[in-house]
Protein backbone atom coordinates (compact mmCIF):
# COMPACT_ATOMS: atom_id res chain seq x y z
CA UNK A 1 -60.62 19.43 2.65
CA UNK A 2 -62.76 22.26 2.58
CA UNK A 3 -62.27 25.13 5.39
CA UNK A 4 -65.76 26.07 7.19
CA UNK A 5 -65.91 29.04 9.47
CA UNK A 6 -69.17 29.66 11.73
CA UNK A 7 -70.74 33.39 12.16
CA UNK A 8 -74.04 33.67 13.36
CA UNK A 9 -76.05 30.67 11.38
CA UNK A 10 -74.33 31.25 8.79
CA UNK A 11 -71.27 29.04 7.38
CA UNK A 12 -68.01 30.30 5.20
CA UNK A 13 -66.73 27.77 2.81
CA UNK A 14 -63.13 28.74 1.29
CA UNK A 15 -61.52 25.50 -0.90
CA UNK A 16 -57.80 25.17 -2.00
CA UNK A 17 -56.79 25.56 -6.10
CA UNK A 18 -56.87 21.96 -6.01
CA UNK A 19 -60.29 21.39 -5.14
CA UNK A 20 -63.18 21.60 -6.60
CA UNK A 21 -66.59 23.18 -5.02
CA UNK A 22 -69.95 22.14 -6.28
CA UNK A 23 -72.52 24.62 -4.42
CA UNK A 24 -76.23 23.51 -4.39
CA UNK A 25 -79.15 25.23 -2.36
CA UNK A 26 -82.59 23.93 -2.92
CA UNK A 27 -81.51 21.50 -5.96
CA UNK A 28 -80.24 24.71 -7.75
CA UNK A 29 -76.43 25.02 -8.64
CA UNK A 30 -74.88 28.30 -7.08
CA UNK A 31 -71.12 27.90 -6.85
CA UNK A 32 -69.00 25.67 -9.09
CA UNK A 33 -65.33 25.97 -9.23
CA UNK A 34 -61.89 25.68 -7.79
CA UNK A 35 -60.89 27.47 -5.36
CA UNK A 36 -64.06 29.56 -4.20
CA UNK A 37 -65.02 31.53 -1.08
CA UNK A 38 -68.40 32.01 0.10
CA UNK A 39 -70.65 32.43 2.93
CA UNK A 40 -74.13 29.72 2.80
CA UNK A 41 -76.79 28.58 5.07
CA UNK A 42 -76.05 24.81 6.32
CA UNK A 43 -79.67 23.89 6.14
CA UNK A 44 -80.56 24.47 2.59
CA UNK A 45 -76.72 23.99 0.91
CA UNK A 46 -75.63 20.91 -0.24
CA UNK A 47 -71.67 20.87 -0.72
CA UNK A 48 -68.93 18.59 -2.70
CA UNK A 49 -65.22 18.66 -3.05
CA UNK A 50 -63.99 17.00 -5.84
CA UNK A 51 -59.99 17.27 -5.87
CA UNK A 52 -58.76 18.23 -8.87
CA UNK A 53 -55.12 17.70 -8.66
CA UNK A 54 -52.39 14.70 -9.89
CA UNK A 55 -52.66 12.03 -7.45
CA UNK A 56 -50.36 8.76 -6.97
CA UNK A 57 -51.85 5.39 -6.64
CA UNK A 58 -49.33 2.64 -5.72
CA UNK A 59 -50.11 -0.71 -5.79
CA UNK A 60 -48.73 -4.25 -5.35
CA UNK A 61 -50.57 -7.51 -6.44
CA UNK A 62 -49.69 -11.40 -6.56
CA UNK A 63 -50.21 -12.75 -10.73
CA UNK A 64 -49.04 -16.25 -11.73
CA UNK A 65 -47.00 -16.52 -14.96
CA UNK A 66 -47.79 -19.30 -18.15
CA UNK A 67 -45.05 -21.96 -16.13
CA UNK A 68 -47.15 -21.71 -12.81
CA UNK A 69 -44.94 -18.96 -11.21
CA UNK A 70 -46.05 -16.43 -8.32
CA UNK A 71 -44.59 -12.86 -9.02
CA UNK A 72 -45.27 -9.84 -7.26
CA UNK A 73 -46.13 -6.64 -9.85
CA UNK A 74 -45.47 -3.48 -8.25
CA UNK A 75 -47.04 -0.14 -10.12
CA UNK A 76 -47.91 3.49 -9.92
CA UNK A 77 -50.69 5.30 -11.70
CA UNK A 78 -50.91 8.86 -11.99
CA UNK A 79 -54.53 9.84 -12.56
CA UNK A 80 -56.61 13.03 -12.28
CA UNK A 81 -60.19 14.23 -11.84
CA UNK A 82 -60.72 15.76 -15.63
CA UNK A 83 -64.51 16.10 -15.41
CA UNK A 84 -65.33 17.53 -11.46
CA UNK A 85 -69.02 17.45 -12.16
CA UNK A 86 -69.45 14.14 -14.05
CA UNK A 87 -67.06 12.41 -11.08
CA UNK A 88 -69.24 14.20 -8.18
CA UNK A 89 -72.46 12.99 -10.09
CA UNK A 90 -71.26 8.77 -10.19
CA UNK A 91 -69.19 9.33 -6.65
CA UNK A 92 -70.16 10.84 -3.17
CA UNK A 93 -67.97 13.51 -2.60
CA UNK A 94 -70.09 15.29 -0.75
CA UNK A 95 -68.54 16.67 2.52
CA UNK A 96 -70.11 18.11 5.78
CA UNK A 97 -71.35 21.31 5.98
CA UNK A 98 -70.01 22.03 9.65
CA UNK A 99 -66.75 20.44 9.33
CA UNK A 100 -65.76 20.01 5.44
CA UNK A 101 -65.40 16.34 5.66
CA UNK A 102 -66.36 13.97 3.33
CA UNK A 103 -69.38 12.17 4.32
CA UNK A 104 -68.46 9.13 2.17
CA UNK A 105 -65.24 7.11 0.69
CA UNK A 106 -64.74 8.19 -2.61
CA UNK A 107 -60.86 8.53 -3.47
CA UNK A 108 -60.95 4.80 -2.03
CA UNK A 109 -63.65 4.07 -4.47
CA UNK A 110 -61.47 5.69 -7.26
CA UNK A 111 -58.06 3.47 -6.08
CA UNK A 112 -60.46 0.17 -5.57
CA UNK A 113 -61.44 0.66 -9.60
CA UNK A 114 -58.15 1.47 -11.16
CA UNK A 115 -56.31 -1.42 -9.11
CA UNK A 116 -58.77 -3.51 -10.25
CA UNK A 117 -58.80 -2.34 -13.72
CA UNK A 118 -55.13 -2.34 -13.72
CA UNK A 119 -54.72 -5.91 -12.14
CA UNK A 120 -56.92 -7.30 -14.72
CA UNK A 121 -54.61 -6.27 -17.69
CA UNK A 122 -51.57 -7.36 -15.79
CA UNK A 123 -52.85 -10.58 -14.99
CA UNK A 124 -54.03 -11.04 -18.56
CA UNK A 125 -50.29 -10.97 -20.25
CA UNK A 126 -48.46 -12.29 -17.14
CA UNK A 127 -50.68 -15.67 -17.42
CA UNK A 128 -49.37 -15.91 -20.58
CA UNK A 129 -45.29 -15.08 -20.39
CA UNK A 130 -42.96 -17.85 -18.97
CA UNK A 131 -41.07 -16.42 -15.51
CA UNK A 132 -37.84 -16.32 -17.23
CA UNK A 133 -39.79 -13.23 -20.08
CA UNK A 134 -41.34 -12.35 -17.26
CA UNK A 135 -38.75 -10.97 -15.39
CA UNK A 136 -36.46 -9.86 -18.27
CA UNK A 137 -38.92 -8.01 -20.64
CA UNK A 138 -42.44 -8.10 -18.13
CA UNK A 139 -41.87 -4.75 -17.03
CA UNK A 140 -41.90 -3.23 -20.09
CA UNK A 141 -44.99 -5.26 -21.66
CA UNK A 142 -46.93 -5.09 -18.29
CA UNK A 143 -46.71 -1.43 -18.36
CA UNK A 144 -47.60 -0.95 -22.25
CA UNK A 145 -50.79 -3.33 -21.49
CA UNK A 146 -51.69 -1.38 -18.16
CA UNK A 147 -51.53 1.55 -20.12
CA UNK A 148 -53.54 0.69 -23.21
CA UNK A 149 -56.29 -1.11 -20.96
CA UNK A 150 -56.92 1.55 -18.89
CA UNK A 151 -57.04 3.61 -21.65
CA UNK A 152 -59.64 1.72 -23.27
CA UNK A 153 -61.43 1.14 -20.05
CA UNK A 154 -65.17 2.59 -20.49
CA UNK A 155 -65.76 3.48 -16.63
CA UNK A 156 -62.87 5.68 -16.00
CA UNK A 157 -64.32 8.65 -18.63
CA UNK A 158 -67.92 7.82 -17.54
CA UNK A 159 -66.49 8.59 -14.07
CA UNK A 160 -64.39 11.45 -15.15
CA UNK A 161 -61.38 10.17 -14.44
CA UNK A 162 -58.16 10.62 -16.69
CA UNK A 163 -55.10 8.27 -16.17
CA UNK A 164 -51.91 10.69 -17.17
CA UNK A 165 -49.20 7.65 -16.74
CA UNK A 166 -49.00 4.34 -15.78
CA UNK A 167 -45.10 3.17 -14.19
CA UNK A 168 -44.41 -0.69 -13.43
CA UNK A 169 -41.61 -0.25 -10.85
CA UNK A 170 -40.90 -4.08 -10.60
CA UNK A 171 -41.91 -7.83 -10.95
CA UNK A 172 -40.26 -10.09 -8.37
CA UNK A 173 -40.76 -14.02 -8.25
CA UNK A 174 -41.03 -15.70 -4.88
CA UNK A 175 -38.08 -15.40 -2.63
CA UNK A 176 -37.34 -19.54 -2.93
CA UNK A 177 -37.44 -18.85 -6.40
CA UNK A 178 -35.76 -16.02 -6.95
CA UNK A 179 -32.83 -17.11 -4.61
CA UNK A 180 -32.88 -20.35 -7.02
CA UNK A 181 -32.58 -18.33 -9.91
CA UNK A 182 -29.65 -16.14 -8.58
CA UNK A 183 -27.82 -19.32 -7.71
CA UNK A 184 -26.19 -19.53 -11.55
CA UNK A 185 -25.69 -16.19 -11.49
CA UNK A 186 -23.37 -16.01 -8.28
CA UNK A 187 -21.76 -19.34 -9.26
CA UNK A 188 -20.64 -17.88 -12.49
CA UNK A 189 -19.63 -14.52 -10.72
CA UNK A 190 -17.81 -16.38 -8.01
CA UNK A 191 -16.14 -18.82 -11.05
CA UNK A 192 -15.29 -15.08 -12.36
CA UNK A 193 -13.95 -13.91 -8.92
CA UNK A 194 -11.77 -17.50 -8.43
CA UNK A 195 -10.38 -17.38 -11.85
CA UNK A 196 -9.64 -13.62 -11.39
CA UNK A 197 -8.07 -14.67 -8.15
CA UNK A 198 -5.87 -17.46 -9.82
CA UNK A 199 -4.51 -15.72 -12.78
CA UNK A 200 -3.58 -13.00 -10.11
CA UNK A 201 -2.22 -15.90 -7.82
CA UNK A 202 -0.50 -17.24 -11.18
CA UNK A 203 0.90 -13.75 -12.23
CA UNK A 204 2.30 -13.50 -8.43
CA UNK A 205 3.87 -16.56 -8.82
CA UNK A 206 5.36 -15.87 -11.77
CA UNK A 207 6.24 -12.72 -10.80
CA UNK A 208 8.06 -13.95 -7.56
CA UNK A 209 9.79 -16.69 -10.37
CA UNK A 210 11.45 -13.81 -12.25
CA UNK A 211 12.28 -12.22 -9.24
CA UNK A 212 14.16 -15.62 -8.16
CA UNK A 213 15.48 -16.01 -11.35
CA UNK A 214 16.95 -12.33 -10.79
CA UNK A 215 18.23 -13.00 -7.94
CA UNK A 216 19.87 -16.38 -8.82
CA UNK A 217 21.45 -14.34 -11.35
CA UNK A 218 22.39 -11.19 -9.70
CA UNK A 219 23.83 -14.45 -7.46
CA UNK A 220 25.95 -16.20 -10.21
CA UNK A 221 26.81 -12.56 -11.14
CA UNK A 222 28.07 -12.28 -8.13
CA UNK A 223 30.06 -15.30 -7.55
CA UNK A 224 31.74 -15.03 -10.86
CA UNK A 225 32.84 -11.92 -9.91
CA UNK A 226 34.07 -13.18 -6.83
CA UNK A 227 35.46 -15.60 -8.15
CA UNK A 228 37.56 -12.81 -10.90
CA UNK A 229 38.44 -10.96 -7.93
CA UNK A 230 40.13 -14.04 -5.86
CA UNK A 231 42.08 -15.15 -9.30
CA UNK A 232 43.51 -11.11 -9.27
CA UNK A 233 44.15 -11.54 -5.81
CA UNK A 234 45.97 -14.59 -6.54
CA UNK A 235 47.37 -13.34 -9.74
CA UNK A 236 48.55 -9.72 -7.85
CA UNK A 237 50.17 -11.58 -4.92
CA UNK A 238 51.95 -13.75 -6.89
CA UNK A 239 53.02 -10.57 -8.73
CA UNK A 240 54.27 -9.23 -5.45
CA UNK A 241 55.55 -11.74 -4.38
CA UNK A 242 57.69 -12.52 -7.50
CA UNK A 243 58.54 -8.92 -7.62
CA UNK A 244 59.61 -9.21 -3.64
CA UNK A 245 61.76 -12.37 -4.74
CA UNK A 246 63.27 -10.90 -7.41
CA UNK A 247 63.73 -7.37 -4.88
CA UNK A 248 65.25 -9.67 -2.49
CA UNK A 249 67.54 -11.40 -5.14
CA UNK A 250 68.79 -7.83 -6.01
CA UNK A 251 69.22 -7.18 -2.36
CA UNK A 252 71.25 -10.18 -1.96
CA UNK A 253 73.16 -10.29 -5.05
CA UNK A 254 74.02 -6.39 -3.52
CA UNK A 255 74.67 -7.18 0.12
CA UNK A 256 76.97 -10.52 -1.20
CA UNK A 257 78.84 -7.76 -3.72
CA UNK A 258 79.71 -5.56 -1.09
CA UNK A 259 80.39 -8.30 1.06
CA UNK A 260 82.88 -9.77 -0.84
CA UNK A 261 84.15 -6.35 -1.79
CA UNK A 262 84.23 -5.21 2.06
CA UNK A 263 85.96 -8.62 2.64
CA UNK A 264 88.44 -7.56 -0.06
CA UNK A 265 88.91 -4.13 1.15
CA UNK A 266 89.89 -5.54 4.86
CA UNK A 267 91.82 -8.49 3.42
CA UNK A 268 93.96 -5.49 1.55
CA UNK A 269 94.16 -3.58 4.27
CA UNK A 270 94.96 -6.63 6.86
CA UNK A 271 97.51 -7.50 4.16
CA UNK A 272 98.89 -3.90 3.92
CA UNK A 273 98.63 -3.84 7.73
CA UNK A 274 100.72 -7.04 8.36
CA UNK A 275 103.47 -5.67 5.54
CA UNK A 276 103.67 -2.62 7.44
CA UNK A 277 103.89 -4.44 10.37
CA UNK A 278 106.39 -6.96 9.11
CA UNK A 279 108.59 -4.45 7.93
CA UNK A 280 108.48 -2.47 11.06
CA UNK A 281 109.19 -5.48 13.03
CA UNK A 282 112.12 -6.05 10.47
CA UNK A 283 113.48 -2.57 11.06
CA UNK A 284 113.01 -2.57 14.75
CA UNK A 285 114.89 -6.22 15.31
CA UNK A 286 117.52 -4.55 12.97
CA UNK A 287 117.85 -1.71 14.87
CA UNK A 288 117.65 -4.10 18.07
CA UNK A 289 120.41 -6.07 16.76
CA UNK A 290 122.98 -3.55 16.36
CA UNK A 291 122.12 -2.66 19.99
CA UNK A 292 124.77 -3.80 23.14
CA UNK A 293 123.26 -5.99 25.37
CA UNK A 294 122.71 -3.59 28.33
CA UNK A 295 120.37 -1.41 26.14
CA UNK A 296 118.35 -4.12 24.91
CA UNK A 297 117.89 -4.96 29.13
CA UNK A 298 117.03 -1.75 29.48
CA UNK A 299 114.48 -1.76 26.60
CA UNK A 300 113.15 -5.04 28.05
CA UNK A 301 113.11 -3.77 31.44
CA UNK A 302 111.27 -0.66 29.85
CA UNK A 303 108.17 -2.96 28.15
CA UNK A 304 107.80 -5.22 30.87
CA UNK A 305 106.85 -2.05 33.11
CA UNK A 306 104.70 -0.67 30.49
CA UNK A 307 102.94 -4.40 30.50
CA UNK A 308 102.82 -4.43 34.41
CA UNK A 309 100.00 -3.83 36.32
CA UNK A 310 98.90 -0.29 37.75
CA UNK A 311 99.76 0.09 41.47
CA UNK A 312 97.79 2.24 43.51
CA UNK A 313 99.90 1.72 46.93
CA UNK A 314 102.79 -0.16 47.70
CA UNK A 315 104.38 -1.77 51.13
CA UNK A 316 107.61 -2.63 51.87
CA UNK A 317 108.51 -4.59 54.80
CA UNK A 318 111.39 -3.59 57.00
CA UNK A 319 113.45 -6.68 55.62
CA UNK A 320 113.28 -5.47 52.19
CA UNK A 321 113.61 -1.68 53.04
CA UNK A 322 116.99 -2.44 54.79
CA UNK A 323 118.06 -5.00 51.97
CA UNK A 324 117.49 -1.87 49.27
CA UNK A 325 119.39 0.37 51.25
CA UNK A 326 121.76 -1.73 51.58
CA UNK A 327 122.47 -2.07 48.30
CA UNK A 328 121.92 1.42 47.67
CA UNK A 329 124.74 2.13 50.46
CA UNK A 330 127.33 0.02 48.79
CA UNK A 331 129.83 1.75 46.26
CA UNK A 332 129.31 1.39 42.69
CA UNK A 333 132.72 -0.35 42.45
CA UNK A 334 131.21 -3.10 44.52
CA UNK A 335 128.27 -3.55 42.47
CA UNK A 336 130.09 -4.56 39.59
């Protein structure tokens, strides 16, 4: 849109790159170009803006395929004004000379003929491709046939109006039947995902098999060697205990050696003892009998104190004190 700037009557017209300014006064063409600045009278200046830049058009129509199928075509075209004066002569873009508005509709004019254009072609080679082509190569052959009909499309250079690309960004069935159509496709994912899930289930198991049969070996593996190490138990304490019998055997063959030789030893000596003995009994009852009998009472008298009892303290009663001196009194003659 044109900027206009009022001084005094008079108006100031200054247009972007984009844009192109047609400039009539009194039928006669003064300005033409993009861009421009200039000062004009509103009352004898007629004014249009054509734009002159790469626009976008999207649109989104409803086409029915060759097996009775709704799909939804969504598409951009890129399009340009290429001949400003020939487009401003077959469309109003005129614009007001107080405000730089367009007095009239003419980029919806422009969209209303290309969709149309566009549509046709689509609808043409979509009537006649099943869904299934439709949706796996329609994108491509919808474009190509947007493309080339617009191309050949008489109107759009009589209007000035170049198309510089044509994109088809999809073509969707129905929702009913596009859910129906996806149904295969996630039952043969999730028949994918279930066998992936039961081969990995299966390797687990078989996995936790060799790890049982591991352990049920490292098991046996141990139990055998248990079993080695109770028969050398066994086997060492019988060894020790045959080598304590036979220890014990030496011991007592030992012990009953010098046993019998300690019981030798004392019988020798009891029977050297009771020699000695016997001969000093023999030489004391010889010397005994060539003893008189008053020496051998005396001798007897002598061992049968030394065999009496100690006495600590001894009474004697007046009866046997005056019998002793009595005796003691008398005269040895007497005695006798």
């Amino acid at each position: 849109m044109a900027d206009i700037n009022r001084r005094f009557g008079w108006r100031h017209a200054r247009s972007a790159p984009t844009a192109h300014i047609r400039h009539h006064k009194r039928g006669r063409l003064v300005h033409d170009g993009p861009g421009l600045s200039f000062w004009f009278r509103p009352l004898s200046a007629a004014l249009s803006e054509v734009p002159v830049d790469d626009r976008e058009l999207a649109m989104a129509f409803h086409a029915r395929t060759s097996d009775f199928q709704d799909v939804t075509v969504q598409a951009t075209v890129t399009y340009r004004v290429s001949d400003p004066a020939v487009a401003a002569a077959r469309l109003d873009f005129s614009i007001d000379p107080d405000s730089g508005v367009w007095r009239g509709a003419p980029l919806e004019q422009l969209s209303t003929l290309l969709t149309e254009t566009a549509q046709q072609h689509a609808l043409n080679v979509l009537a006649r491709t099943p869904l299934a082509a439709a949706l796996v190569d329609g994108v491509a052959s919808v474009r190509e046939r947007i493309s080339d009909g617009l191309a050949a499309e008489p109107r759009l250079p009589a209007t000035g109006i170049e198309v510089v690309a044509v994109r088809v960004v999809a073509i969707r069935p129905e929702p009913e039947v596009e859910r129906a159509l996806r149904t295969p496709a996630r039952e043969q994912i999730q028949q994918e995902a279930d066998r992936a899930t039961y081969e990995r289930r299966a390797v687990a198991v078989e996995r936790e098999r060799t790890i049982a049969e591991n352990e049920l070996a490292s098991k046996v593996e141990l139990a055998r060697r248990e079993e080695q190490l109770v028969e050398q138990r066994g086997t060492n304490a019988r060894r020790e205990a045959e080598e304590n019998a036979a220890a014990d055997g030496v011991r007592a063959e030992a012990e009953a050696a010098r046993t019998v030789r300690l019981a030798q030893a004392e019988a020798e000596a009891a029977r050297t003892t009771g020699e000695a003995r016997a001969q000093a009994q023999a030489a004391w009852l010889r010397v005994h009998a060539d003893a008189d009998t008053a020496t051998l009472h005396a001798l007897t008298a002598t061992r049968l104190a030394e065999n009496l009892p100690r006495i600590d303290s001894l009474t004697l009663s007046p009866d046997v004190l005056t019998g002793l001196l009595a005796k003691l009194a008398r005269p040895a003659g007497e005695e006798r």
